[in-house]
C-alpha atoms as a PDB file:
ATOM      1  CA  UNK A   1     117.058  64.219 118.163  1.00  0.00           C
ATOM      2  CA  UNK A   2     117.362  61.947 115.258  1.00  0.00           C
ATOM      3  CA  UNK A   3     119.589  63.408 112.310  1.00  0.00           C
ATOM      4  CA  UNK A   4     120.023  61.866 108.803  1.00  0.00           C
ATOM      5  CA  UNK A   5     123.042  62.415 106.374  1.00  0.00           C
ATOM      6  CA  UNK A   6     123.747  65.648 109.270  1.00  0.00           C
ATOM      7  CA  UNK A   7     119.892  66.824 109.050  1.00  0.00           C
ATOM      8  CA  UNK A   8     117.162  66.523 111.721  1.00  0.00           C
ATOM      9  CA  UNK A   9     114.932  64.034 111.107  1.00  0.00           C
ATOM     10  CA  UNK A  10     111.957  64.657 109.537  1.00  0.00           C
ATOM     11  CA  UNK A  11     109.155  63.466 112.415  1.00  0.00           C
ATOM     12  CA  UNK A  12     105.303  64.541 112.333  1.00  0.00           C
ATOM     13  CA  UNK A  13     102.962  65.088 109.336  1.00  0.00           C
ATOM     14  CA  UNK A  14      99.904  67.407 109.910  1.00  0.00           C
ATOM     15  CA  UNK A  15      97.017  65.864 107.986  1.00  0.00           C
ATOM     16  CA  UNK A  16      93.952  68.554 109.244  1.00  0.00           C
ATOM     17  CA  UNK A  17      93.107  71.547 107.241  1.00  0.00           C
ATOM     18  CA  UNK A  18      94.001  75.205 107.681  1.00  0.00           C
ATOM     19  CA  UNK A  19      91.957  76.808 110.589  1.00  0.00           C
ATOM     20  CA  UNK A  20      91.711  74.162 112.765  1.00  0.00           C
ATOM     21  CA  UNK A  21      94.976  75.264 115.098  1.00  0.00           C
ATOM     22  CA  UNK A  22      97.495  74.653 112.636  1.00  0.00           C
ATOM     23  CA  UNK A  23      99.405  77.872 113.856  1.00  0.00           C
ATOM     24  CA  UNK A  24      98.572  76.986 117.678  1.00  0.00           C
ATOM     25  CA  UNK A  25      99.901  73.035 116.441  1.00  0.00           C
ATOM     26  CA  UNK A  26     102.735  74.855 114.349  1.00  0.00           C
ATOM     27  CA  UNK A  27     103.959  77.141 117.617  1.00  0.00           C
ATOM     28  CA  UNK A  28     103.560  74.199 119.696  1.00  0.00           C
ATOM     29  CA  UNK A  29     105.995  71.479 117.671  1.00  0.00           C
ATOM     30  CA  UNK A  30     108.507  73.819 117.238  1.00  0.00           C
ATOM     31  CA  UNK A  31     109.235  73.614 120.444  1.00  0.00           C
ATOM     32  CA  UNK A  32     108.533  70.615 121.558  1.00  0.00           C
ATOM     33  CA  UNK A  33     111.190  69.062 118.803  1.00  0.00           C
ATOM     34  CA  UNK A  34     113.016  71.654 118.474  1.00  0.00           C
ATOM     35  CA  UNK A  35     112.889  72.532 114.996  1.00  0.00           C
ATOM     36  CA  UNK A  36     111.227  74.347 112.380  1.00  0.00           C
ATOM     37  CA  UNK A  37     107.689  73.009 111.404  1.00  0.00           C
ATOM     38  CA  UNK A  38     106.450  74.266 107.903  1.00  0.00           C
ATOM     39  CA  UNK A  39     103.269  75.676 107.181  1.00  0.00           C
ATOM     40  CA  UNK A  40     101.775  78.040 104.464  1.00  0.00           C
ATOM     41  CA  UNK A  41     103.524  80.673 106.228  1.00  0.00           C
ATOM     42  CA  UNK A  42     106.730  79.705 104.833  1.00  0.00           C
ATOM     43  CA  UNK A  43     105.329  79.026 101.496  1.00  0.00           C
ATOM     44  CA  UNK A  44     104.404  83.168 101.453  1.00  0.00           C
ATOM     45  CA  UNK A  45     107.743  83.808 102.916  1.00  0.00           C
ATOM     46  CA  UNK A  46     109.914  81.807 100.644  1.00  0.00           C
ATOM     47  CA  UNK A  47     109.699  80.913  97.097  1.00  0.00           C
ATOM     48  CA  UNK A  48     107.962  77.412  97.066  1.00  0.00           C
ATOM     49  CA  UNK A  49     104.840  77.737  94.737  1.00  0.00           C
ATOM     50  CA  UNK A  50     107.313  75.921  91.670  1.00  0.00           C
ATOM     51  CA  UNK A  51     107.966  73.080  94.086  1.00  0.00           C
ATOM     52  CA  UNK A  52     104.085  72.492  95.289  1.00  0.00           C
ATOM     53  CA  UNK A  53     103.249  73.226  91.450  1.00  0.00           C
ATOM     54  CA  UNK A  54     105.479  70.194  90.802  1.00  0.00           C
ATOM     55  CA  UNK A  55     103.454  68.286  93.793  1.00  0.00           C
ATOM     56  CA  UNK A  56     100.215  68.910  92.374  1.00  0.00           C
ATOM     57  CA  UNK A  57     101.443  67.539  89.257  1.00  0.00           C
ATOM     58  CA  UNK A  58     102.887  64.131  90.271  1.00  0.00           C
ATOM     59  CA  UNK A  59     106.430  65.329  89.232  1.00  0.00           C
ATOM     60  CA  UNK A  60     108.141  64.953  92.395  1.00  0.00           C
ATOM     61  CA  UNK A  61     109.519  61.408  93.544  1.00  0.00           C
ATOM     62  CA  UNK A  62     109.506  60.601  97.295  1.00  0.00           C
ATOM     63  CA  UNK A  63     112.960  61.597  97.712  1.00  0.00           C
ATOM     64  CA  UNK A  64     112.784  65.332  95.981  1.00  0.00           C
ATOM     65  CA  UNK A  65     109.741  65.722  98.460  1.00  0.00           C
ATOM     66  CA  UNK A  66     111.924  64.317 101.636  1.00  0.00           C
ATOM     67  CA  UNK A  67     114.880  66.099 100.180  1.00  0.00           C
ATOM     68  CA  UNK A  68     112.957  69.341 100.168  1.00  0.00           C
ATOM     69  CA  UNK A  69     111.803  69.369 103.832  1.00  0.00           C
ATOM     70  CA  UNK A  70     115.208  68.052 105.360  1.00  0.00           C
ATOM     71  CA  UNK A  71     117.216  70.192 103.399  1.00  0.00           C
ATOM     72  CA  UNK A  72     115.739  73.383 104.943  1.00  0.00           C
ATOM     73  CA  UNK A  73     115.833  71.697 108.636  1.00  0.00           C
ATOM     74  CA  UNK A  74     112.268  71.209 109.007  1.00  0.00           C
ATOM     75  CA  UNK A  75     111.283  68.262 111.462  1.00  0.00           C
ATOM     76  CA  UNK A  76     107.574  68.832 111.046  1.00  0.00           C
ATOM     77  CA  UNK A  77     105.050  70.369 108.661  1.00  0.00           C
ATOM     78  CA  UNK A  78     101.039  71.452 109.082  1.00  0.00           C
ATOM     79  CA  UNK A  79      98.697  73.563 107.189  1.00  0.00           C
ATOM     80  CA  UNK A  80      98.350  73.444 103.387  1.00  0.00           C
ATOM     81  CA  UNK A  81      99.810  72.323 101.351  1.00  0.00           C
ATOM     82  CA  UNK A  82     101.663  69.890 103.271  1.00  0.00           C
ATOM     83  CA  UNK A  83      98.748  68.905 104.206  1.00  0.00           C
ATOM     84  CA  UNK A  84      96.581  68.072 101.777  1.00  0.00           C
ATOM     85  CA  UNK A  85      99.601  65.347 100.352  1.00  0.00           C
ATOM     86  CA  UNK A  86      99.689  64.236 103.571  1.00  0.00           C
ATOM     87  CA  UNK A  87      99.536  60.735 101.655  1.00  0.00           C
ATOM     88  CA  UNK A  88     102.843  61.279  99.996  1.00  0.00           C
ATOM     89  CA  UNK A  89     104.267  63.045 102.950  1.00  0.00           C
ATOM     90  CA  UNK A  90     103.720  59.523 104.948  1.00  0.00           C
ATOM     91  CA  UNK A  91     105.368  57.688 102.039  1.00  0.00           C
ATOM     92  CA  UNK A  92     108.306  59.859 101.955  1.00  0.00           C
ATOM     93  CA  UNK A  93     108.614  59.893 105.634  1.00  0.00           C
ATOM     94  CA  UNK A  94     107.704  56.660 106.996  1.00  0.00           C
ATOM     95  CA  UNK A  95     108.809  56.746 110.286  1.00  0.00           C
ATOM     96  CA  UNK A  96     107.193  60.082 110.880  1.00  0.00           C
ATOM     97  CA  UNK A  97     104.052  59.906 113.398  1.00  0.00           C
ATOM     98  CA  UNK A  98     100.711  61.584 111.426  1.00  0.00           C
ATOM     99  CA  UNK A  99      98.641  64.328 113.475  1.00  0.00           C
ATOM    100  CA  UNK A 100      95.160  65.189 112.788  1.00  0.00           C
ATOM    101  CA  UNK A 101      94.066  68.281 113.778  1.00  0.00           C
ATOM    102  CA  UNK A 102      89.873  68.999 113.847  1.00  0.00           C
ATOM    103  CA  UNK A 103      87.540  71.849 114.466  1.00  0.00           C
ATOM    104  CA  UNK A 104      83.911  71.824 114.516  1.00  0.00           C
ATOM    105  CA  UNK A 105      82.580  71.825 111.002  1.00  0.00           C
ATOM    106  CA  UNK A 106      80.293  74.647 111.192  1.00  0.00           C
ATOM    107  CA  UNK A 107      82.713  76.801 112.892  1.00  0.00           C
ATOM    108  CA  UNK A 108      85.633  76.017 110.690  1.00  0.00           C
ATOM    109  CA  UNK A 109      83.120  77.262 107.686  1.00  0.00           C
ATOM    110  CA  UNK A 110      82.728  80.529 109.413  1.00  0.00           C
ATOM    111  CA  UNK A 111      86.253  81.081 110.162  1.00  0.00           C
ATOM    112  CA  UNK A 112      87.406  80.214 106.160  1.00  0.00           C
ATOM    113  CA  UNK A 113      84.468  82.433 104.872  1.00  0.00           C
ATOM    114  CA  UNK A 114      85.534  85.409 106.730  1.00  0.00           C
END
């Protein structure tokens, strides 16, 4: 596995909304690379709200954002919020390889309302 300054490499970006497998897609990386992937579970588990506050804002440069994901050993991330700057994610991580995950519209709807 490819490691930078002594961290993993940082190497998929989930781009699809919550409730279209992100946990099954989550599960799935982990072990396939290796390594932790983040998702909103780790957001509820740790405190990260400042940091996507600062996100939502525009104050974070490309390297706070890579710093903040390689620092804690993740080499992937789905689910929101990573997702939804999934832009900024790909400018910060370059070499990383996007994944889109889909449901069917009507049945995502469903599954967010309830």
């Amino acid at each position: 596995m490819e490691q930078v300054n002594n961290r993993r490499k940082f190497l998929v970006i989930g781009a699809g909304l919550p409730r279209t497998g992100t946990n099954s897609t989550k599960e799935a990386l982990e072990i396939l690379l290796k390594g932790g992937c983040y998702h909103m579970f780790e957001v509820k588990g740790q405190d990260h709200t400042d940091f996507w506050a600062d996100v939502l804002q525009g104050d974070i440069s490309n390297e706070e954002f890579r710093k903040f994901l390689e620092e804690k050993n993740f080499v992937a991330g789905v689910d929101f919020p990573l997702s939804a700057f999934y832009k900024q994610a790909m400018e910060a991580f370059p070499d990383a390889k996007v994944l889109l995950t889909v449901r069917d519209p009507k049945k995502w709807y469903t599954s967010v309302k309830n």
